[in-house]
N, C-alpha and C. Protein backbone atom coordinates (compact mmCIF):
# COMPACT_ATOMS: atom_id res chain seq x y z
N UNK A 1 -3.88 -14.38 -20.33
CA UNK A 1 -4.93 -14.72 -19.38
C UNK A 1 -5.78 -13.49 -19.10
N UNK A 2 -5.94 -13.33 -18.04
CA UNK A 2 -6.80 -11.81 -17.41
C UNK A 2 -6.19 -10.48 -17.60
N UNK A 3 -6.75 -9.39 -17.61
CA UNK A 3 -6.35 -8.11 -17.48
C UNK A 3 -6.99 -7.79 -16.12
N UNK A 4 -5.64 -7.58 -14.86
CA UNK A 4 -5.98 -7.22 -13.40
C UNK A 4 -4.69 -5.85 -13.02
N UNK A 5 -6.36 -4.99 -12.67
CA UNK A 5 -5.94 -4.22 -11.97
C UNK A 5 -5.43 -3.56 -10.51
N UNK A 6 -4.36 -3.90 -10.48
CA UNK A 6 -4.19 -3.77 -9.05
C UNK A 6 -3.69 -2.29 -8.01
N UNK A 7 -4.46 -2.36 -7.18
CA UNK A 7 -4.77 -0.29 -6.47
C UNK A 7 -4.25 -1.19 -4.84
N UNK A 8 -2.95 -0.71 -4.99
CA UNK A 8 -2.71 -0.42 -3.83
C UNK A 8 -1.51 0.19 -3.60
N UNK A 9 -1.52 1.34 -2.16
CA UNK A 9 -0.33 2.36 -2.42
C UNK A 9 0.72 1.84 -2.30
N UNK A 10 0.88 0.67 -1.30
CA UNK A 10 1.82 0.59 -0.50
C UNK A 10 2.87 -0.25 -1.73
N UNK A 11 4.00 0.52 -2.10
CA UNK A 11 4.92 -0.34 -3.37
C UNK A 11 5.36 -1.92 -3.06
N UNK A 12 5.81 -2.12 -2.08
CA UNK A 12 5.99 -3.47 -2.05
C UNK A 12 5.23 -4.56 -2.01
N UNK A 13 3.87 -4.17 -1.57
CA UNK A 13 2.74 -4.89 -2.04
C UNK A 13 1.93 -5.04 -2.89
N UNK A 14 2.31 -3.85 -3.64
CA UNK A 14 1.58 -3.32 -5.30
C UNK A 14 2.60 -4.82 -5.92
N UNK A 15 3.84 -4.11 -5.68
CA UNK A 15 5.04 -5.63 -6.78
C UNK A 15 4.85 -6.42 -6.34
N UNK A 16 4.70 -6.99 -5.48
CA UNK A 16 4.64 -8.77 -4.90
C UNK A 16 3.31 -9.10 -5.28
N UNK A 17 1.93 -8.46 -5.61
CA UNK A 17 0.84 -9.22 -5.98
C UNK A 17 1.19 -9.27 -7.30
N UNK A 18 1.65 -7.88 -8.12
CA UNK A 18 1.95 -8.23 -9.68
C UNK A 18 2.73 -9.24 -9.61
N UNK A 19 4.11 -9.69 -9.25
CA UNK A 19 5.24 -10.37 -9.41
C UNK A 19 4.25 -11.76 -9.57
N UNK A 20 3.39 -12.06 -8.21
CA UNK A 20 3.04 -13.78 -8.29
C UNK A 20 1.47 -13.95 -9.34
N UNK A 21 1.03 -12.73 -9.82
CA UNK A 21 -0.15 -13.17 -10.98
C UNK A 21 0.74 -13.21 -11.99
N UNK A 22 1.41 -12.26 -12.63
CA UNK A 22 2.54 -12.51 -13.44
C UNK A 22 3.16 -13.58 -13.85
N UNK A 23 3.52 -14.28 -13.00
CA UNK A 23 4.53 -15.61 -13.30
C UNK A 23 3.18 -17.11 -13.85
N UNK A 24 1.79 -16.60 -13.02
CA UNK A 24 0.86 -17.48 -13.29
C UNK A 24 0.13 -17.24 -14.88
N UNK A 25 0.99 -16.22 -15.35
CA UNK A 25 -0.03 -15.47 -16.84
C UNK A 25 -0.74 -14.26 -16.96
N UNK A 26 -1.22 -13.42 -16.02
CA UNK A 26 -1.78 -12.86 -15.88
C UNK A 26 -1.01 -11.17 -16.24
N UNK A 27 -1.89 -10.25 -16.79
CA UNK A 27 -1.47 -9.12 -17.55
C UNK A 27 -1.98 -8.01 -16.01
N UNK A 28 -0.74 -7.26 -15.46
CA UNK A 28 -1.37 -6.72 -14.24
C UNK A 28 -1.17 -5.59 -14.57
N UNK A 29 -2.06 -4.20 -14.54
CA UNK A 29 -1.47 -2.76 -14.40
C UNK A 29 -1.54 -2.22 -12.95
N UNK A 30 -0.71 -1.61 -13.01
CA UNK A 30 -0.68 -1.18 -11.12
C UNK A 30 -1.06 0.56 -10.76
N UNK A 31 -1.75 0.57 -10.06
CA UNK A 31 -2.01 2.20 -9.54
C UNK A 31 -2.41 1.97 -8.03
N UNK A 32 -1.40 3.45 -7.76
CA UNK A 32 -1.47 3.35 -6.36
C UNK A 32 -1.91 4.60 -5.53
N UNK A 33 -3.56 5.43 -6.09
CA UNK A 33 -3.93 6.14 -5.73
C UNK A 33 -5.27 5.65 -6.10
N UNK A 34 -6.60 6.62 -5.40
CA UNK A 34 -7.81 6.29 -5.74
C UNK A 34 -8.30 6.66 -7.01
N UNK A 35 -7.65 7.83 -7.51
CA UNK A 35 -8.17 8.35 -8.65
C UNK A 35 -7.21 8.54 -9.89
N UNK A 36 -5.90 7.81 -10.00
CA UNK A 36 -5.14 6.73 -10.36
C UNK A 36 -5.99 5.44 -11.07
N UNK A 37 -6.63 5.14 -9.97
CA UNK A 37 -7.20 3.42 -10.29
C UNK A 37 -8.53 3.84 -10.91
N UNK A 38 -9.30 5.00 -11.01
CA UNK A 38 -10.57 5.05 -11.38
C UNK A 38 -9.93 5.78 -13.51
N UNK A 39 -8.83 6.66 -13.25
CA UNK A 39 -8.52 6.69 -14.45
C UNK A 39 -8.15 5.78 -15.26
N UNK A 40 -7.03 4.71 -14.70
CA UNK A 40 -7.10 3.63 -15.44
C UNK A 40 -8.14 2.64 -15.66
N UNK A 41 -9.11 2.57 -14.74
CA UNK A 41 -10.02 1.30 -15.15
C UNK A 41 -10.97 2.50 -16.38
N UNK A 42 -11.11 3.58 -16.03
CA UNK A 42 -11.86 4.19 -17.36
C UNK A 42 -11.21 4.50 -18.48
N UNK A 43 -9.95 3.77 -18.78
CA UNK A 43 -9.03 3.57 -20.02
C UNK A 43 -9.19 2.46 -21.01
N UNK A 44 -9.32 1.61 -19.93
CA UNK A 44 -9.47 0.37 -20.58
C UNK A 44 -10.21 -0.63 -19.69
N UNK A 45 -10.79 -1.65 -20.55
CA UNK A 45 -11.61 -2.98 -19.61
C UNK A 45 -10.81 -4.02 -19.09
N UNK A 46 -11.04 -4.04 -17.43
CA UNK A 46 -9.95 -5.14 -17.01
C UNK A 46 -11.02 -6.14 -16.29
N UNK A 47 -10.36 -7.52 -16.17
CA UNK A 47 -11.26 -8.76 -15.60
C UNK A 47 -11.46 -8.57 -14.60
N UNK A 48 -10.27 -7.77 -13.57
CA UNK A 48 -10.69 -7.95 -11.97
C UNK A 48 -10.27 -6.82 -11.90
N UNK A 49 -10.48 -6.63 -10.48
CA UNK A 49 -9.56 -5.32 -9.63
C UNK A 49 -9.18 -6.00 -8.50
N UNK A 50 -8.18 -5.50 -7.57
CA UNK A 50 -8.05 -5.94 -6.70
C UNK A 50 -7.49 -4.73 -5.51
N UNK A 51 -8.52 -4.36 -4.65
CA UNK A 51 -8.36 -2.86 -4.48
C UNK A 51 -8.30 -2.64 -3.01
N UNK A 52 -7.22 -1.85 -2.70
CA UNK A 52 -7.18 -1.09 -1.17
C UNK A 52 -8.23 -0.90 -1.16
N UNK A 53 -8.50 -0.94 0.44
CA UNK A 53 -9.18 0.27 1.18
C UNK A 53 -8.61 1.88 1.20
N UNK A 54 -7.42 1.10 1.87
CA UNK A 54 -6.94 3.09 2.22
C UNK A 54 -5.96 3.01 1.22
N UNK A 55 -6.49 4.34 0.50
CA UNK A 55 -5.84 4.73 -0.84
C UNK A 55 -5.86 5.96 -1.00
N UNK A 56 -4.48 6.84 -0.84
CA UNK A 56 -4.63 8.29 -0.75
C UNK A 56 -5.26 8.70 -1.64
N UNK A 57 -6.39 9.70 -1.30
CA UNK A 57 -7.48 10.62 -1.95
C UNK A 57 -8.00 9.95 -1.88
N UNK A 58 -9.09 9.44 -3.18
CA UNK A 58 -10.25 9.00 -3.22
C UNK A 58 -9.88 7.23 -2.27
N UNK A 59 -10.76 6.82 -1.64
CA UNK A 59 -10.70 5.85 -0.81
C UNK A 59 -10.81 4.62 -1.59
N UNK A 60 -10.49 3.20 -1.29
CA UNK A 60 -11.33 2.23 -1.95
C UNK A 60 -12.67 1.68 -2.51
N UNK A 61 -13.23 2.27 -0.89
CA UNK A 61 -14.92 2.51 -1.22
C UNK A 61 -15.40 3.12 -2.25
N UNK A 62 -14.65 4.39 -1.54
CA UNK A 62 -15.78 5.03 -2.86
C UNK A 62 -15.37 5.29 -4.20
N UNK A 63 -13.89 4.39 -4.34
CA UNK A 63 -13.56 3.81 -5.75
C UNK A 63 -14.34 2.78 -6.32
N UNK A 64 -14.89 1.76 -5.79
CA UNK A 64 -15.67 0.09 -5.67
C UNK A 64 -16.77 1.18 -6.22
N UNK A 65 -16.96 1.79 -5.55
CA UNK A 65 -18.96 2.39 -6.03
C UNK A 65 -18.81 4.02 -7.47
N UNK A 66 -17.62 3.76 -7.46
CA UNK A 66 -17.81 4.44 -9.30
C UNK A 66 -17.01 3.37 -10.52
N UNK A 67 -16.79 1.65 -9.86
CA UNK A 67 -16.61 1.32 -10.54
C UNK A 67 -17.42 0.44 -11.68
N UNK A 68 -17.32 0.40 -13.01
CA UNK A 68 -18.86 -0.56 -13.23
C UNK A 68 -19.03 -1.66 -12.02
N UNK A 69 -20.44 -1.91 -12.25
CA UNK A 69 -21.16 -2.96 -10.92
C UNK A 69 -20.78 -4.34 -12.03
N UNK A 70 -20.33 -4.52 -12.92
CA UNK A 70 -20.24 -6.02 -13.44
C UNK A 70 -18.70 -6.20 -13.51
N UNK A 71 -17.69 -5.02 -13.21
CA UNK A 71 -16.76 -5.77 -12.71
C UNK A 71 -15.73 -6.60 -11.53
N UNK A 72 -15.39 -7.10 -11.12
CA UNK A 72 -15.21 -8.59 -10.24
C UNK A 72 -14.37 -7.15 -9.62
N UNK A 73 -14.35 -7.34 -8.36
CA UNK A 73 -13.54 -6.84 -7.14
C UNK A 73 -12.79 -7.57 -6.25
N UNK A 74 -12.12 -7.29 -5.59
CA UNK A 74 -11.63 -8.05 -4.62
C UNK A 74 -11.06 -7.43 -3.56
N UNK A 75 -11.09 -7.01 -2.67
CA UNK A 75 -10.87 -5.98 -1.20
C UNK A 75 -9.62 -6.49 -0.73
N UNK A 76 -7.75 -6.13 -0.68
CA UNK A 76 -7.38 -6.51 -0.16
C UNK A 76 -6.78 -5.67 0.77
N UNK A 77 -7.04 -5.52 2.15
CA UNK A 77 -6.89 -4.53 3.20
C UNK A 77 -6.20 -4.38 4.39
N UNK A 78 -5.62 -3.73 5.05
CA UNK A 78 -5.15 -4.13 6.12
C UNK A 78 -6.72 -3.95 7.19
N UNK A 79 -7.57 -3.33 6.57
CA UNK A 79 -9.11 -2.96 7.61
C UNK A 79 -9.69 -4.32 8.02
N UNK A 80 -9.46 -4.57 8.90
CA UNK A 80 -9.97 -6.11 9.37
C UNK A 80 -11.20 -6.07 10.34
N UNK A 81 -11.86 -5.28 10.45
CA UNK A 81 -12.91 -4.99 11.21
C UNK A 81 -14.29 -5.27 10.14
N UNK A 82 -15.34 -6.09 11.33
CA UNK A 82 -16.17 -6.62 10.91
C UNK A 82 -17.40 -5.88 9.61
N UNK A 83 -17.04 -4.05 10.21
CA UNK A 83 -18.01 -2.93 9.69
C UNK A 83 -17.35 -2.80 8.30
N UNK A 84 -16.59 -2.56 8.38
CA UNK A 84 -15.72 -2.70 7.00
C UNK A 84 -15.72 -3.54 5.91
N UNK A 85 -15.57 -5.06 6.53
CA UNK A 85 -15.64 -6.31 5.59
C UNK A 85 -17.21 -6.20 5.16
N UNK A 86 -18.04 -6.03 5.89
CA UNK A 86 -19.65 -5.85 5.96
C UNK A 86 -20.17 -4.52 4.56
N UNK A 87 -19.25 -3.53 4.95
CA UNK A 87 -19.22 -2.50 3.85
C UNK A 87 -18.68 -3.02 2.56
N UNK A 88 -17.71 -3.45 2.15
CA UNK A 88 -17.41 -3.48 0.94
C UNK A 88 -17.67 -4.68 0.37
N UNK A 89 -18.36 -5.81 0.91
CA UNK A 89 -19.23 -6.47 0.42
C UNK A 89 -20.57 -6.31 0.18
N UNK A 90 -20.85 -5.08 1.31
CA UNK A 90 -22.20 -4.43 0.72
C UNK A 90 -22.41 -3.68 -0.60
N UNK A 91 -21.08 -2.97 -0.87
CA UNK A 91 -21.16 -2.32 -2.13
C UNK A 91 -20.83 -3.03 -3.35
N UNK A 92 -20.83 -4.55 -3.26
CA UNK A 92 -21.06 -5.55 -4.48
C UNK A 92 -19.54 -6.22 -4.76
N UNK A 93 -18.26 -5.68 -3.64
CA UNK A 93 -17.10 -6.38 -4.05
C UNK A 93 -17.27 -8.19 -3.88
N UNK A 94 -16.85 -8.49 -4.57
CA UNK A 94 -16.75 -10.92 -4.78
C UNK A 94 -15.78 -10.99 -3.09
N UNK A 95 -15.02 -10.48 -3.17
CA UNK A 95 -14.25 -10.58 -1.91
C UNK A 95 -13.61 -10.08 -0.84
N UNK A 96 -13.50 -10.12 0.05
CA UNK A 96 -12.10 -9.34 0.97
C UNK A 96 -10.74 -10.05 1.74
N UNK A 97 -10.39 -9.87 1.55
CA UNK A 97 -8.50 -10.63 1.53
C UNK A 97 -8.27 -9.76 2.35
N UNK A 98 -7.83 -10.27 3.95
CA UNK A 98 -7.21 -9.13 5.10
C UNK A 98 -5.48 -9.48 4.97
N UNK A 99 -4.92 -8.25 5.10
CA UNK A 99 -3.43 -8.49 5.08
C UNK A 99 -3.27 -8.61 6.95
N UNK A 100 -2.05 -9.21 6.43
CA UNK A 100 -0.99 -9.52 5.69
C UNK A 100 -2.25 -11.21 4.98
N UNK A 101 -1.31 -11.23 3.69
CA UNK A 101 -1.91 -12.33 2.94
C UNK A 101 -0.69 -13.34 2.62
N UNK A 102 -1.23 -14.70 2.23
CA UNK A 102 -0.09 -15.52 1.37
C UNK A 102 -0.48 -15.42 0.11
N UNK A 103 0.57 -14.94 -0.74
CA UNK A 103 0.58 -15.03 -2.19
C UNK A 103 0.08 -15.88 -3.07
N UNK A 104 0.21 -17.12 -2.21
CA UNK A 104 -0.37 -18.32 -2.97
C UNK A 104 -2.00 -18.14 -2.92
N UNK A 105 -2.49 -17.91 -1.25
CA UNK A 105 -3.91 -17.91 -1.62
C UNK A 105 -4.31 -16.66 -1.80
N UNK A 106 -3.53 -15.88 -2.50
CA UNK A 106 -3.91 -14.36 -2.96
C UNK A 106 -4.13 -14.86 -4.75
N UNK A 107 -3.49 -15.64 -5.27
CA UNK A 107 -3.97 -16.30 -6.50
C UNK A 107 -4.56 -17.23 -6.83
N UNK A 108 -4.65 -18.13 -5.91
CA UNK A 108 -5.91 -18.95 -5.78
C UNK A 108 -7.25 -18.43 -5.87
N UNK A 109 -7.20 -17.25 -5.29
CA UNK A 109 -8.90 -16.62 -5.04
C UNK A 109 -9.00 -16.11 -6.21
N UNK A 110 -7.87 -15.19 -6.70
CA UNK A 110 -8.11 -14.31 -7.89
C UNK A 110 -8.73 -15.71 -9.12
N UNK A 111 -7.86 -16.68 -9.32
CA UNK A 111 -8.09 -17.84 -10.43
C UNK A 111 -9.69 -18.54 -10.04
N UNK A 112 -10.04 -18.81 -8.55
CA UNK A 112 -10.98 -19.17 -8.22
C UNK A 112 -11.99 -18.03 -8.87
N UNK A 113 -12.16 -16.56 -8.63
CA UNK A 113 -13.60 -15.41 -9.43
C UNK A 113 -13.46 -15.94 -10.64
N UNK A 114 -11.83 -15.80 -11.41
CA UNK A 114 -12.09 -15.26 -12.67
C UNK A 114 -12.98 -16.49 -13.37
N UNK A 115 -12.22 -17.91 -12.72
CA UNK A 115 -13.36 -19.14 -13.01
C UNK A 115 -14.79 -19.15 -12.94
N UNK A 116 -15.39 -18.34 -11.86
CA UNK A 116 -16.26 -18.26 -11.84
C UNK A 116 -17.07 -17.74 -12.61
N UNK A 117 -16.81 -16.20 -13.29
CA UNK A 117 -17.09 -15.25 -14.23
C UNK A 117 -16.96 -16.12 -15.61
N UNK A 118 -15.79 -16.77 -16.25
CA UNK A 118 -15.58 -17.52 -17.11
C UNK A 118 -16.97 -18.80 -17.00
N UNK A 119 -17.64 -18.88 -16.02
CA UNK A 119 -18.80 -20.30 -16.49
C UNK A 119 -19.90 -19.56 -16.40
N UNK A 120 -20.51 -18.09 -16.61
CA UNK A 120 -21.28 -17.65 -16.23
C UNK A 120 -21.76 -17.93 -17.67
N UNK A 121 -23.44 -17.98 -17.87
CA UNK A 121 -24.24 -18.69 -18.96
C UNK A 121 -23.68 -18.37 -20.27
N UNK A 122 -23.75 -19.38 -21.70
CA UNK A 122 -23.09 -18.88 -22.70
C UNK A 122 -21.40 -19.56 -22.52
N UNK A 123 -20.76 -19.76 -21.63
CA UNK A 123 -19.72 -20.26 -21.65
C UNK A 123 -18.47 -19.31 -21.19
N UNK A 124 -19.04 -18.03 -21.27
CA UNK A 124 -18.09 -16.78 -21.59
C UNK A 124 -18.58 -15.81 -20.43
N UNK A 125 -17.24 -14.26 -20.03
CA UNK A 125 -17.55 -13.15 -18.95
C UNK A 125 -19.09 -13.05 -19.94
N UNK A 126 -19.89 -11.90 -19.59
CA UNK A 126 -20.89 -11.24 -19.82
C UNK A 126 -20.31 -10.15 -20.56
N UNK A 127 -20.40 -9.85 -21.93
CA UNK A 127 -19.96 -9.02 -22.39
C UNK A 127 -20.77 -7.23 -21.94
N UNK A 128 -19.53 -6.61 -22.15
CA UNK A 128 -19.51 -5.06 -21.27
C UNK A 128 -20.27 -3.88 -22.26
N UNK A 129 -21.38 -3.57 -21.58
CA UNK A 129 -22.20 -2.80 -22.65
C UNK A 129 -21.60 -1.67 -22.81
N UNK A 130 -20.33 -1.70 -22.63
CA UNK A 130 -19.30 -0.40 -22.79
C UNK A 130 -19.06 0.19 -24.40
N UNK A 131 -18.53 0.78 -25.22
CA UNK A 131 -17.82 1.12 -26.05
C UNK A 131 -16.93 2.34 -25.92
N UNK A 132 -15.45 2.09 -25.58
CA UNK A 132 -14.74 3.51 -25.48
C UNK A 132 -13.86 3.53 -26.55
N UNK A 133 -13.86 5.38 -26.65
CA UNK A 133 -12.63 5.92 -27.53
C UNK A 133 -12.16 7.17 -27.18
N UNK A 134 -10.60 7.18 -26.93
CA UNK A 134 -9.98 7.95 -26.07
C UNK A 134 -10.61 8.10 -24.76
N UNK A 135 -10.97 9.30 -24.34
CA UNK A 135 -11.56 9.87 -23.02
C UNK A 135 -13.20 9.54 -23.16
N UNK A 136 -13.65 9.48 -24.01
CA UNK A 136 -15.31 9.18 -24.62
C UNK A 136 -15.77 7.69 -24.17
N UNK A 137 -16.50 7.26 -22.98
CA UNK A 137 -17.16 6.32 -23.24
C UNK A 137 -18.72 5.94 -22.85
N UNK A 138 -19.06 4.99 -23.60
CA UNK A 138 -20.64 4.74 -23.92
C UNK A 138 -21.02 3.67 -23.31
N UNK A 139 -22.22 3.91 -22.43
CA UNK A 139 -23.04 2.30 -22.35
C UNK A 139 -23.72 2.13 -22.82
N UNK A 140 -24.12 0.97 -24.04
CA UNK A 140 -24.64 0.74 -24.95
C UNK A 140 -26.65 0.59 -24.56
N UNK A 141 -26.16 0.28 -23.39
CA UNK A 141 -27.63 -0.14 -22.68
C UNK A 141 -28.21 0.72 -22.15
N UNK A 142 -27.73 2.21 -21.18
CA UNK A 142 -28.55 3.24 -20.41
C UNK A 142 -28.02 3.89 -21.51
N UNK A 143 -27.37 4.16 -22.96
CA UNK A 143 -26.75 4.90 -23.87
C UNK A 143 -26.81 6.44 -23.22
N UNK A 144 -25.91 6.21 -22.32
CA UNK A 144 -25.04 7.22 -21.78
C UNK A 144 -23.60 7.20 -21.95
N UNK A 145 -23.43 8.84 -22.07
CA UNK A 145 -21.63 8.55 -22.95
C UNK A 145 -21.07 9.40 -21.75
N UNK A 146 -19.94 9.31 -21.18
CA UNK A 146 -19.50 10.04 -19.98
C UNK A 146 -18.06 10.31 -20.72
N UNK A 147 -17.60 11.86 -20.10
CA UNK A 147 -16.30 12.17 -21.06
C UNK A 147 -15.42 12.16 -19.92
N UNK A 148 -14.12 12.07 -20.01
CA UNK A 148 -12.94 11.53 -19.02
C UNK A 148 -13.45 10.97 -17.84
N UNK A 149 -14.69 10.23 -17.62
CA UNK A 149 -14.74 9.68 -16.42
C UNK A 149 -16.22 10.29 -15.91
C-alpha cells in the first residue's frame, strides 16, 4: 500500500500508529526527532507523513515547511490550541489529529488523504519532479540539485 512516515518522539505512540497502519497494509518508517524525519523523508519518497508538533530539535513546523509542498501531511499533536491548528494548516498540512486519538480514526483519515491523492486527475498521486541518488537530489522542474538535504 503507502509508504508513511511517521515523526513522533514519544515511543509508544510512534508503535501504536505503526502497529494499526501495519496490520491495514501499510509500509511505516518511524523517526522520532525533527531532523531524523527531514533525513529520512530526503532518503526516500513517502505518500504521507504524519508529524509531531513537538519534536526534539528541529520542531514539526518547521519540519512541514522544509518538507516538499506536494507531500500529504498530517499534524498529530498533543497542541490543541486554536493558533496552532491555524498554523500548521497554514503551512499546507491536509490535517491535524489532536491527541490523545482513536486508532481507528487515526486510519480512517490517513486511508481517507491517501484516497484522495490516489483520484487526483489522470487516475494516479502526481508524480514527484524529484530524482535522487544517494545524498544527491534533483527537481526536475526548478532543476535544482540539493546535496544531503
Amino acid at each position: 500500500m503507502a509508504a508513511i512516515l511517521l515523526a513522533e518522539d514519544e515511543r509508544a505512540i510512534n508503535n501504536l500508529m505503526a502497529a494499526n497502519l501495519r496490520l491495514v497494509g501499510h509500509q511505516c518508517d518511524q523517526a522520532f526527532t525533527g531532523q531524523e524525519t527531514l533525513a529520512k523523508a530526503g532518503r526516500r519518497p513517502y505518500d504521507l507523513v504524519l508529524l509531531d508538533v513537538m519534536l526534539p530539535g528541529t520542531d514539526g513546523f518547521a519540519v512541514k515547511a522544509k518538507l516538499p509542498a506536494d507531500l500529504p501531511v498530517i499534524f498529530v499533536t498533543a497542541r490543541t490550541n486554536l493558533g496552532d491548528k491555524l498554523r500548521g494548516l497554514g503551512l499546507g498540512a491536509d490535517d491535524y489529529i489532536e491527541k490523545p486519538f482513536s486508532p481507528s480514526v487515526l486510519v480512517a483519515r490517513v486511508r481517507a488523504h491517501l484516497a484522495r491523492y490516489e483520484r487526483l486527475p489522470g487516475g494516479q498521486r502526481k508524480a514527484k519532479p524529484e530524482l535522487r541518488a544517494g545524498g544527491l537530489r534533483m527537481n526536475t522542474e526548478t532543476r535544482r540539485v540539493f546535496a544531503d538535504g
